[in-house]
N, C-alpha and C. Protein backbone atom coordinates (compact mmCIF):
# COMPACT_ATOMS: atom_id res chain seq x y z
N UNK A 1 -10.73 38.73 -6.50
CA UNK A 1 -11.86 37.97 -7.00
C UNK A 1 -11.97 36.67 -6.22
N UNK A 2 -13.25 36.57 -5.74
CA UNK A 2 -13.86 34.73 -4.91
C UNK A 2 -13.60 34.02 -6.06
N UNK A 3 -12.52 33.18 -5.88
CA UNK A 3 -12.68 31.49 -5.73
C UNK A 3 -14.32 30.63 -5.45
N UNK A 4 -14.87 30.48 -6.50
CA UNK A 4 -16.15 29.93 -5.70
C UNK A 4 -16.35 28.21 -5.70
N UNK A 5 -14.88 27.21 -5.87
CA UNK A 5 -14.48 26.52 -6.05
C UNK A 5 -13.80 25.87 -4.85
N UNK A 6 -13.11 26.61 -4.09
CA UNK A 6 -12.41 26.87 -2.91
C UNK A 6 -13.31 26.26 -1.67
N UNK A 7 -12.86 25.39 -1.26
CA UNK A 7 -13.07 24.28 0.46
C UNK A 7 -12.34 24.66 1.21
N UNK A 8 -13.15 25.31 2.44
CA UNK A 8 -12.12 25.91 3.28
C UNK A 8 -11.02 26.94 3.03
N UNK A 9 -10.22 27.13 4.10
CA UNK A 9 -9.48 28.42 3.83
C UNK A 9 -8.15 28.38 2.59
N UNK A 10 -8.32 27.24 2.76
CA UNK A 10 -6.53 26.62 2.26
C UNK A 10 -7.18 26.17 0.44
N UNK A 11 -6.66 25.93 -0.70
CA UNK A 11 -6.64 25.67 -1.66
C UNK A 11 -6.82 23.47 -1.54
N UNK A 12 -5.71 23.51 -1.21
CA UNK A 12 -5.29 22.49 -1.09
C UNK A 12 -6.38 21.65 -0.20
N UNK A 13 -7.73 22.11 0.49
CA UNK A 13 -8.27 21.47 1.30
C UNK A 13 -9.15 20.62 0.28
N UNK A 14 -9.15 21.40 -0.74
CA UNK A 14 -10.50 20.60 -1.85
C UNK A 14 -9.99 19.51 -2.16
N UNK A 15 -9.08 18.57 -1.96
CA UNK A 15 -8.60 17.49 -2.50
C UNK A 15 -8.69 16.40 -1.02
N UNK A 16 -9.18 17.01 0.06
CA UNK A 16 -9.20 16.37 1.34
C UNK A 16 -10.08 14.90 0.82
N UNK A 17 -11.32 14.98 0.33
CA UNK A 17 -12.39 14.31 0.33
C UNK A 17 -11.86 12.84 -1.24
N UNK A 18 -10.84 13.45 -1.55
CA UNK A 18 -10.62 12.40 -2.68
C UNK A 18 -10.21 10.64 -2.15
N UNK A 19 -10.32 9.84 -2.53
CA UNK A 19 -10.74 8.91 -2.51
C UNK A 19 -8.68 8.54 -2.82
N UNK A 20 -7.95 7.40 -2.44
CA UNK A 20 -7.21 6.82 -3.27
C UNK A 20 -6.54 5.57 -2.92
N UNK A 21 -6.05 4.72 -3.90
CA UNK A 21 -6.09 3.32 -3.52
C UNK A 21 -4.98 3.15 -2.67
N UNK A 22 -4.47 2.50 -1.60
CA UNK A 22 -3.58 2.45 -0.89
C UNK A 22 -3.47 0.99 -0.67
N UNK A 23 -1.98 0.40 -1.51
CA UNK A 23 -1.62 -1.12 -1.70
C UNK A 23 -0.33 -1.38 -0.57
N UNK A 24 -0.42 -2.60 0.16
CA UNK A 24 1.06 -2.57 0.98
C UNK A 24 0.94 -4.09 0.54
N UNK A 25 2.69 -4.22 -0.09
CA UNK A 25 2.80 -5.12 -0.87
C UNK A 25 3.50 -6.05 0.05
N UNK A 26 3.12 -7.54 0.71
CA UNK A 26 4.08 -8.14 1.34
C UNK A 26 4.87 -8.83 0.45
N UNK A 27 5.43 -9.31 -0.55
CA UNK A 27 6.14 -9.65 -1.24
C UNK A 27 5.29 -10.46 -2.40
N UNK A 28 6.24 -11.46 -3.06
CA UNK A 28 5.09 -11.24 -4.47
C UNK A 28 6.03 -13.51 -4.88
N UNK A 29 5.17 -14.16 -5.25
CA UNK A 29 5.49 -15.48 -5.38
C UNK A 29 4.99 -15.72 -7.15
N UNK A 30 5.93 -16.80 -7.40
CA UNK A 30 5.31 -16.87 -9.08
C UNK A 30 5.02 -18.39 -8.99
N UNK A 31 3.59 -18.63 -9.49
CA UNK A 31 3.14 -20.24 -9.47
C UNK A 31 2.66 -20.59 -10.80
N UNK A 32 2.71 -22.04 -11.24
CA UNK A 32 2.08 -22.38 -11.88
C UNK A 32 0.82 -22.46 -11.99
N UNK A 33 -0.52 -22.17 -13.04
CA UNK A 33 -1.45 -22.16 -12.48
C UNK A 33 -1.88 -23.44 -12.15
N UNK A 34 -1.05 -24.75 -12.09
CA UNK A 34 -1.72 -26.02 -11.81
C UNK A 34 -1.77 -25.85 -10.66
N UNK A 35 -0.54 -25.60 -10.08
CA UNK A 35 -0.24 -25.18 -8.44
C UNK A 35 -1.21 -24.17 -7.80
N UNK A 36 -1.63 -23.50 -8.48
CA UNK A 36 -2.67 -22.26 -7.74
C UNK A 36 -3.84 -23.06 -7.47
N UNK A 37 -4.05 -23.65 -8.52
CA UNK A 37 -5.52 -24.51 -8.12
C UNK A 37 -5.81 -25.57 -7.46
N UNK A 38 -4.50 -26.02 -7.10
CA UNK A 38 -4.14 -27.08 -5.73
C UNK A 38 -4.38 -26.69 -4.58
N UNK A 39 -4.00 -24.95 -4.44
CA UNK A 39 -4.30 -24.16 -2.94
C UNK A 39 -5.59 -24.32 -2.49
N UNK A 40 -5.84 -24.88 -1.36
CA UNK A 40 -6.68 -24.69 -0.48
C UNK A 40 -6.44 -24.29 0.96
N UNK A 41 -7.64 -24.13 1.63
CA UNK A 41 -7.79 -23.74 2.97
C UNK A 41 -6.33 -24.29 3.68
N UNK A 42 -5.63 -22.89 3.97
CA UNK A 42 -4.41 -23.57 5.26
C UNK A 42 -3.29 -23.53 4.29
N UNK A 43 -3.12 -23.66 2.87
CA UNK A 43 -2.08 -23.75 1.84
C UNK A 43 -0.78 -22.44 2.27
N UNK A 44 -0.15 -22.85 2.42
CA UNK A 44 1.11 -21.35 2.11
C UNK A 44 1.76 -21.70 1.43
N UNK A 45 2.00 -20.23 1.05
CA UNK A 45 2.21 -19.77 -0.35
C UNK A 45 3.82 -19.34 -0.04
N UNK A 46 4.95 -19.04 -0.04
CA UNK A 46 5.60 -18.50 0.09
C UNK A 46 6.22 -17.45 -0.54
N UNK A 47 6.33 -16.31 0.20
CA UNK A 47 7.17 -15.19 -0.48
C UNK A 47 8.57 -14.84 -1.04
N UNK A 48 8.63 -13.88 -1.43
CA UNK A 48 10.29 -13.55 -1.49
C UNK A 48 10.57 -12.78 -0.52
N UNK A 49 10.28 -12.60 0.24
CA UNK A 49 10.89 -11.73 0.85
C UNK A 49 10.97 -12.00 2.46
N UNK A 50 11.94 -11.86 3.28
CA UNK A 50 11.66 -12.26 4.31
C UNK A 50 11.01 -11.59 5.43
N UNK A 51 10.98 -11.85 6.58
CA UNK A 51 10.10 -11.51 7.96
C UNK A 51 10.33 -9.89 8.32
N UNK A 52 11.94 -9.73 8.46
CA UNK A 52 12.14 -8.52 8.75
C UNK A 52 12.40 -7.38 7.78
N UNK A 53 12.30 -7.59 6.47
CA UNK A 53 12.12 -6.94 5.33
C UNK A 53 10.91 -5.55 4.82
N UNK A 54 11.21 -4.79 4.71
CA UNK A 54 10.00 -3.76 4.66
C UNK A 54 8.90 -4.37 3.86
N UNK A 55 8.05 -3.28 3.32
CA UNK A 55 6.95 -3.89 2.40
C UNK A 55 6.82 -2.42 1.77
N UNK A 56 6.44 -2.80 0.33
CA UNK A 56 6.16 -1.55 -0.39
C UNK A 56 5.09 -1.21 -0.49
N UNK A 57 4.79 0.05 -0.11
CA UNK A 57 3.72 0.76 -0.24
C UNK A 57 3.22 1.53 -1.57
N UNK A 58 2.39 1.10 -2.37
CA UNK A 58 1.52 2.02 -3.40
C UNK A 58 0.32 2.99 -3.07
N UNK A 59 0.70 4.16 -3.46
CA UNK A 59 -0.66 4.83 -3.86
C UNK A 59 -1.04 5.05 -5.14
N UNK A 60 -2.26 4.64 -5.31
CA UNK A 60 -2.60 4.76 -6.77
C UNK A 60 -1.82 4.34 -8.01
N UNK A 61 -1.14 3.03 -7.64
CA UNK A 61 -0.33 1.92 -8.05
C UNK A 61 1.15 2.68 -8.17
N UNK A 62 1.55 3.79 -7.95
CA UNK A 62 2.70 4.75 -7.74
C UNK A 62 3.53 3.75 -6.42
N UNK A 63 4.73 3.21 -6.80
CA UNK A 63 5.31 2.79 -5.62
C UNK A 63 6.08 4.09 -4.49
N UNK A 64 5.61 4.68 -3.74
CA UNK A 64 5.95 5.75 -2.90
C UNK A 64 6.74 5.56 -1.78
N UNK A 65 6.87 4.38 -1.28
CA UNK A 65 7.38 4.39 0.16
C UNK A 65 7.55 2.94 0.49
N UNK A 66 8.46 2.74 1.31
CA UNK A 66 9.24 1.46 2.46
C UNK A 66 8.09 1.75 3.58
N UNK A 67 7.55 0.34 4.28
CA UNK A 67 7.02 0.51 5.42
C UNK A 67 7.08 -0.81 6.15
N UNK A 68 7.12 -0.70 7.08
CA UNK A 68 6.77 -2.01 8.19
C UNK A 68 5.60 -2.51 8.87
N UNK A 69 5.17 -3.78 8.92
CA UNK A 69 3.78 -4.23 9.56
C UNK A 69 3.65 -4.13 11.07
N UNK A 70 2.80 -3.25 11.51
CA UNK A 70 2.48 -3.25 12.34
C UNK A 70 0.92 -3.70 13.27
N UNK A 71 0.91 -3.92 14.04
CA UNK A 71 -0.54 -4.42 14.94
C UNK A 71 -0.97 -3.17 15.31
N UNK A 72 -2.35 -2.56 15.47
CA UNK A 72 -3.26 -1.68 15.62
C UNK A 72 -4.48 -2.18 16.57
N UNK A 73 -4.56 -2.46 17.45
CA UNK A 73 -5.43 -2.99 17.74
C UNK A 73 -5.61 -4.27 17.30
N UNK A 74 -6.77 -4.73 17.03
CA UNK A 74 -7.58 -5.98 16.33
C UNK A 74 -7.00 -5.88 14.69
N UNK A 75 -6.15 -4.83 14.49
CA UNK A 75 -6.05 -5.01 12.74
C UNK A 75 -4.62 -4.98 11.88
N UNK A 76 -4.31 -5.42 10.86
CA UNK A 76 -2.80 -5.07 10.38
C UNK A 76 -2.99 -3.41 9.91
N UNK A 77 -1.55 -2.97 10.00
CA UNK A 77 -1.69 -1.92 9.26
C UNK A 77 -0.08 -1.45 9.14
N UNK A 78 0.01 -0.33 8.79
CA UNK A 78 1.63 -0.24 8.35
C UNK A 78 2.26 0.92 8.30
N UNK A 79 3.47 1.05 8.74
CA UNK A 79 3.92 2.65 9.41
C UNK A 79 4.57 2.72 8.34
N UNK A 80 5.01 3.59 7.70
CA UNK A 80 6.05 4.39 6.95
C UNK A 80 7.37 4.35 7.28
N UNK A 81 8.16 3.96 6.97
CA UNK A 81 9.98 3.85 7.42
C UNK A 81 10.86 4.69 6.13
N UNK A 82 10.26 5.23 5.30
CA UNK A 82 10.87 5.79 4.36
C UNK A 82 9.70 6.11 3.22
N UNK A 83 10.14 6.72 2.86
CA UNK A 83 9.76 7.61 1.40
C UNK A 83 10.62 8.25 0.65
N UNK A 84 9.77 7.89 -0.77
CA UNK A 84 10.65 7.35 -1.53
C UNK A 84 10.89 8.51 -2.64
N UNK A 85 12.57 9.33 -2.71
CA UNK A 85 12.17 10.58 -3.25
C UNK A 85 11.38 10.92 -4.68
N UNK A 86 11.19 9.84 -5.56
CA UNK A 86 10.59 9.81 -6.65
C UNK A 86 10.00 8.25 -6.86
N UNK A 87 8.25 8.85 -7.03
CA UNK A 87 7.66 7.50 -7.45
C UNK A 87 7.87 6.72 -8.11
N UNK A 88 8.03 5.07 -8.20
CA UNK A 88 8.42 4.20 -8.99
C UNK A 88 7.27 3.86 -9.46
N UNK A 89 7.48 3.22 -11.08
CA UNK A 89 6.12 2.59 -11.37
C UNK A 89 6.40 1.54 -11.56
């Protein structure tokens, strides 16, 4: 019996076109909000985490994977250095 549901040959292709949020976390700072509203243009903020430290990657707020910043051309973006055998939330 046709599948009349079915994209392409494969099952699994129908999920090609889905949409999902993809977060790369450079580390995370806790402020007062008096202090937040002091930030302006040029302000740094500092992290926890340092320079050579991975960054966590979310999909669909699922923490999935270790990755590192990389340059792409003109843009940031971020390679994968691990994955992670079970999603954290």
């Amino acid at each position: 019996m046709a599948n009349d549901t079915m994209v392409g040959d494969k099952p699994t292709e129908a999920v090609y076109g889905v949409d999902v949020e993809c977060i790369a976390v450079l580390g995370t700072a806790n402020l007062p909000i008096a202090q937040l509203l002091k930030l302006g243009r040029g302000a740094v903020v500092e992290l926890d985490r340092k320079v050579s430290d991975p960054v966590d990657l979310y999909v669909n707020r699922k923490h999935i994977a270790k990755a590192e910043v990389v340059v792409v051309e003109d843009h940031l973006a971020v390679t994968i250095t691990e994955v992670l055998k079970r999603a954290a939330d």
